[in-house]
Protein backbone atom coordinates (compact mmCIF):
# COMPACT_ATOMS: atom_id res chain seq x y z
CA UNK A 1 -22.77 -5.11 5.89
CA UNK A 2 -19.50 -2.78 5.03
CA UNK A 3 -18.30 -2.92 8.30
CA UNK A 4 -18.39 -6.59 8.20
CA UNK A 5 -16.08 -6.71 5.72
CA UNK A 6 -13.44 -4.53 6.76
CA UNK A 7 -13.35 -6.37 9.92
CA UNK A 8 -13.64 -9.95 8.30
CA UNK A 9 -10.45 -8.41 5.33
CA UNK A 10 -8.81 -7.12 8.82
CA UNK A 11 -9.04 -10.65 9.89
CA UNK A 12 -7.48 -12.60 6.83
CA UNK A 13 -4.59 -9.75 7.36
CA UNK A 14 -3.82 -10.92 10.53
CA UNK A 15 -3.66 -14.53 9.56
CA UNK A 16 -1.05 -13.61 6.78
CA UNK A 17 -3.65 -13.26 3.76
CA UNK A 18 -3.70 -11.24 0.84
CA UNK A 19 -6.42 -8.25 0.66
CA UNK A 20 -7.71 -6.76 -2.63
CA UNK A 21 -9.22 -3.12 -2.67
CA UNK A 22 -9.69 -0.12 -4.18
CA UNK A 23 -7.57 3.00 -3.89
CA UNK A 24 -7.32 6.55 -5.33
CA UNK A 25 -6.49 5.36 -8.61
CA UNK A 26 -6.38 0.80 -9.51
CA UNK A 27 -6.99 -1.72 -7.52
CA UNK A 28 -4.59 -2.82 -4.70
CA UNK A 29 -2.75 -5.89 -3.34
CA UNK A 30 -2.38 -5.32 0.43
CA UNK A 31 -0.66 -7.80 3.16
CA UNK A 32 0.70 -7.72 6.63
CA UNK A 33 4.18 -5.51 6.28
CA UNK A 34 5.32 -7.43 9.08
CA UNK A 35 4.53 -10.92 7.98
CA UNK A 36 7.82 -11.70 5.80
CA UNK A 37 5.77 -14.70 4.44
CA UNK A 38 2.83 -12.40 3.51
CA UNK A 39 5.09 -10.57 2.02
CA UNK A 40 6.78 -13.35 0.02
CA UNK A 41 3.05 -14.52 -1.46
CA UNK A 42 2.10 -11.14 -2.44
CA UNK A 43 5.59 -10.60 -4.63
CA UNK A 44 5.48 -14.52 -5.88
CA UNK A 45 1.57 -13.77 -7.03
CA UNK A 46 2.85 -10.88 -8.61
CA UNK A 47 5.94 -12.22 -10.37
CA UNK A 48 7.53 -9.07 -8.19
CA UNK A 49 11.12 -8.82 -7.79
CA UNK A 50 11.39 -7.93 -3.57
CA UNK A 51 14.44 -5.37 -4.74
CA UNK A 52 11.67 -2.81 -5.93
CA UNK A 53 10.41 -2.29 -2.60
CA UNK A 54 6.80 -1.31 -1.77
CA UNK A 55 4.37 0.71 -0.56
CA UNK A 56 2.95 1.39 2.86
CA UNK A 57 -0.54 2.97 3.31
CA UNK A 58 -2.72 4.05 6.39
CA UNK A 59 -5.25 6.41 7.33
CA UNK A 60 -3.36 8.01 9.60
CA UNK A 61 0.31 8.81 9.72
CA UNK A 62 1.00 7.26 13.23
CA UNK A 63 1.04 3.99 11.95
CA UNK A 64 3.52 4.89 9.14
CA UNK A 65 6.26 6.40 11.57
CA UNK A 66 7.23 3.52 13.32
CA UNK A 67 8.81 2.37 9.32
CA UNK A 68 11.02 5.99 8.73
CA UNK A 69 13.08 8.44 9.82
CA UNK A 70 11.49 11.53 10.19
CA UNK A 71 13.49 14.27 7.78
CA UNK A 72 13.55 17.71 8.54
CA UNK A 73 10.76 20.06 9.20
CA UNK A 74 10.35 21.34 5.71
CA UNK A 75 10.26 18.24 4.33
CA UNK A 76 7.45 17.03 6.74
CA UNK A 77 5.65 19.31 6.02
CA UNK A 78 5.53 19.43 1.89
CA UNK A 79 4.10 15.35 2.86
CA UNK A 80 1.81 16.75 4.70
CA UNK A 81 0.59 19.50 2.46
CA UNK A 82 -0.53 16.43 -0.19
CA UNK A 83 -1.82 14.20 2.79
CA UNK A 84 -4.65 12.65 2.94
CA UNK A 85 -4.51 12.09 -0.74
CA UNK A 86 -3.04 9.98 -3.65
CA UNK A 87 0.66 11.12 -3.64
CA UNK A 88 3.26 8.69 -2.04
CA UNK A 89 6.64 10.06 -0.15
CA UNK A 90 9.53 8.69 -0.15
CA UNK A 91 10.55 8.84 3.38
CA UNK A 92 14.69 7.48 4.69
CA UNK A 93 13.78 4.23 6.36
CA UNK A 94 14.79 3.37 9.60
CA UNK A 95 17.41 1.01 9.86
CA UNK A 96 15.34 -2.38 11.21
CA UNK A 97 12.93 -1.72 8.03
CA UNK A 98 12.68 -4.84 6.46
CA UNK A 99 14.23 -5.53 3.20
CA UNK A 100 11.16 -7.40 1.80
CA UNK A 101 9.82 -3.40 1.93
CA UNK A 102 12.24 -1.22 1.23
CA UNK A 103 13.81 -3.50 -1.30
CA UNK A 104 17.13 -2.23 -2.61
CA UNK A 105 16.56 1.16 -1.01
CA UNK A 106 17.28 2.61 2.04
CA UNK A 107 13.92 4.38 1.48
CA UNK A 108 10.71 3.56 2.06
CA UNK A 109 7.55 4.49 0.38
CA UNK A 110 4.55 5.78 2.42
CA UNK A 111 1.04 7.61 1.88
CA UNK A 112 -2.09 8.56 3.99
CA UNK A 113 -4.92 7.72 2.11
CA UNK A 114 -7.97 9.12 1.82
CA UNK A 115 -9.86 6.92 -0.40
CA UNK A 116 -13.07 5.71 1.69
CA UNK A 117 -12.38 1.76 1.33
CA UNK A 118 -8.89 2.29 1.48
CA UNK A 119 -8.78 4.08 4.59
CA UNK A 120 -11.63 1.91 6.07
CA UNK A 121 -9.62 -0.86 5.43
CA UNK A 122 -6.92 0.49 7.02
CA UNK A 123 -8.38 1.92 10.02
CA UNK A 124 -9.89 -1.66 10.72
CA UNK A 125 -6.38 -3.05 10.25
CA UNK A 126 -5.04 -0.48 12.98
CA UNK A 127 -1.76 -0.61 11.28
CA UNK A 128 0.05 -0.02 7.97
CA UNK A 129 -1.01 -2.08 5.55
CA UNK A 130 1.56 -3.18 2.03
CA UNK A 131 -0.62 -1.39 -0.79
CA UNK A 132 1.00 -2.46 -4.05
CA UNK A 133 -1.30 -2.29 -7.63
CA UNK A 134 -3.30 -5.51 -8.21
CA UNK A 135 -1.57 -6.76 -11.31
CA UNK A 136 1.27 -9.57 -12.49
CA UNK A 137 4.70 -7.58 -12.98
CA UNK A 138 4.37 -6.10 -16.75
CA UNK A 139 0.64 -6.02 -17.25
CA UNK A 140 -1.39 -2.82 -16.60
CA UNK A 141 -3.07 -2.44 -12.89
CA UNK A 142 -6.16 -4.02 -12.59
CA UNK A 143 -9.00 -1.60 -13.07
CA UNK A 144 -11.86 -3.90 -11.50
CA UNK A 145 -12.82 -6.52 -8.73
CA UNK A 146 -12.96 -8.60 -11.91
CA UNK A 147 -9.82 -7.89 -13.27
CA UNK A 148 -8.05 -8.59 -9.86
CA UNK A 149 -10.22 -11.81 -9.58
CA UNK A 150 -8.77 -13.18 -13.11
CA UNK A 151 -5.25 -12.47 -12.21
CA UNK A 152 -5.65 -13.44 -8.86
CA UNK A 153 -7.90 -16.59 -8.83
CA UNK A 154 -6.09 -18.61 -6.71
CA UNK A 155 -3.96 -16.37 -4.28
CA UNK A 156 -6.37 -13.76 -3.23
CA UNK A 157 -8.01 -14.50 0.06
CA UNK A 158 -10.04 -11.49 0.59
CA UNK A 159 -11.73 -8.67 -2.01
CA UNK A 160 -12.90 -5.83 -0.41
CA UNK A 161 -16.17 -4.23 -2.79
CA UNK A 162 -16.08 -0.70 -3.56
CA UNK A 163 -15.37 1.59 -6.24
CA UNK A 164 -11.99 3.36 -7.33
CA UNK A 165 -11.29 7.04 -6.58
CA UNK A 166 -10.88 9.14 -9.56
CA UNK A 167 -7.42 9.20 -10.21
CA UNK A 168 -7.10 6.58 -12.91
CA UNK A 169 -3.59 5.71 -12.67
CA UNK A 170 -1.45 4.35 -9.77
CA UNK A 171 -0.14 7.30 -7.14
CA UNK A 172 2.24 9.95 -7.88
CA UNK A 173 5.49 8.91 -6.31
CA UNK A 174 7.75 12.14 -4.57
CA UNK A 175 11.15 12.18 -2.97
CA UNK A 176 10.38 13.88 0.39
CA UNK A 177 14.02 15.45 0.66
CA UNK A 178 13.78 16.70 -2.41
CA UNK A 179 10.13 17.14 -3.45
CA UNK A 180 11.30 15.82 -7.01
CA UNK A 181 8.46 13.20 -8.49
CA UNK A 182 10.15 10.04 -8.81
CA UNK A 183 6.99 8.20 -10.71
């Protein structure tokens, strides 16, 4: 039944639909990172300025390397001393990264997630998926399918079921350069 809906939320991804799901710590938005107009719904349904920029999440970090410039060795590998897990790098972008992503920056944020729906999702996506809280820009992150269901009612096209990680607060947020935490 579980792997039915990864592969029918992997579907509405491909048509340009929004995805709900768990992560490590609230409840996530996700879209096509490629699909501008995805993109566009996801940041109008969250009253989301696009100069922010957002995240990118996989299960595995081959997906996420076709959006950045790889930094130096050290660097690398203080991400992947966290990785899998809940804490989000902030990697130099390449320089065809889309603004509707990086925003303002000339950053981009990326993490290899562990969660088990999460990384499901993601591995039946077979790409990097936008993973941005499930919330309207000023209210806390949802906390439940219900929660994302009452902000959501009209725009969400998918909810994948399963429970949050432990974490109980959106990702930790590092500057891989510089290993500072950002958020």
């Amino acid at each position: 039944m579980l792997a039915l809906a990864y592969r029918e939320a992997a579907e509405v991804l491909a048509r340009g639909g929004l995805v709900a799901y768990p992560t490590e710590g609230v409840w996530g938005l996700g879209c096509d990172p490629r699909n501008p107009a995805a993109v566009g719904a996801l940041l109008a349904a969250k009253q989301r300025p696009v100069d922010k920029g957002l995240i990118l999440i996989s299960d595995h970090f081959e997906a996420l390397e076709a959006w950045i410039t790889l930094p130096s060795r050290s660097a690398l590998k203080r991400a992947f001393e966290s990785w899998p897990g809940p804490t989000t790098w902030l990697f130099p972008a390449r320089s065809d990264a889309p603004d509707w992503i990086t925003g303002e920056s000339d950053r981009i944020a990326i993490r290899v997630t562990n969660h088990p729906v999460a990384a499901r999702l993601c591995k039946a996506w077979g790409e990097a998926l936008v993973s941005t809280s499930a919330n309207r820009n000023g209210l806390p992150p949802a906390d439940g399918a219900t929660a994302v269901r009452r902000q959501f009612p009209k725009v969400l096209d998918y909810l994948v079921p399963g429970a949050l990680g432990g974490l109980g607060r959106p990702s930790t947020i590092r500057d891989v350069r510089s290993g500072q935490q950002v958020r």
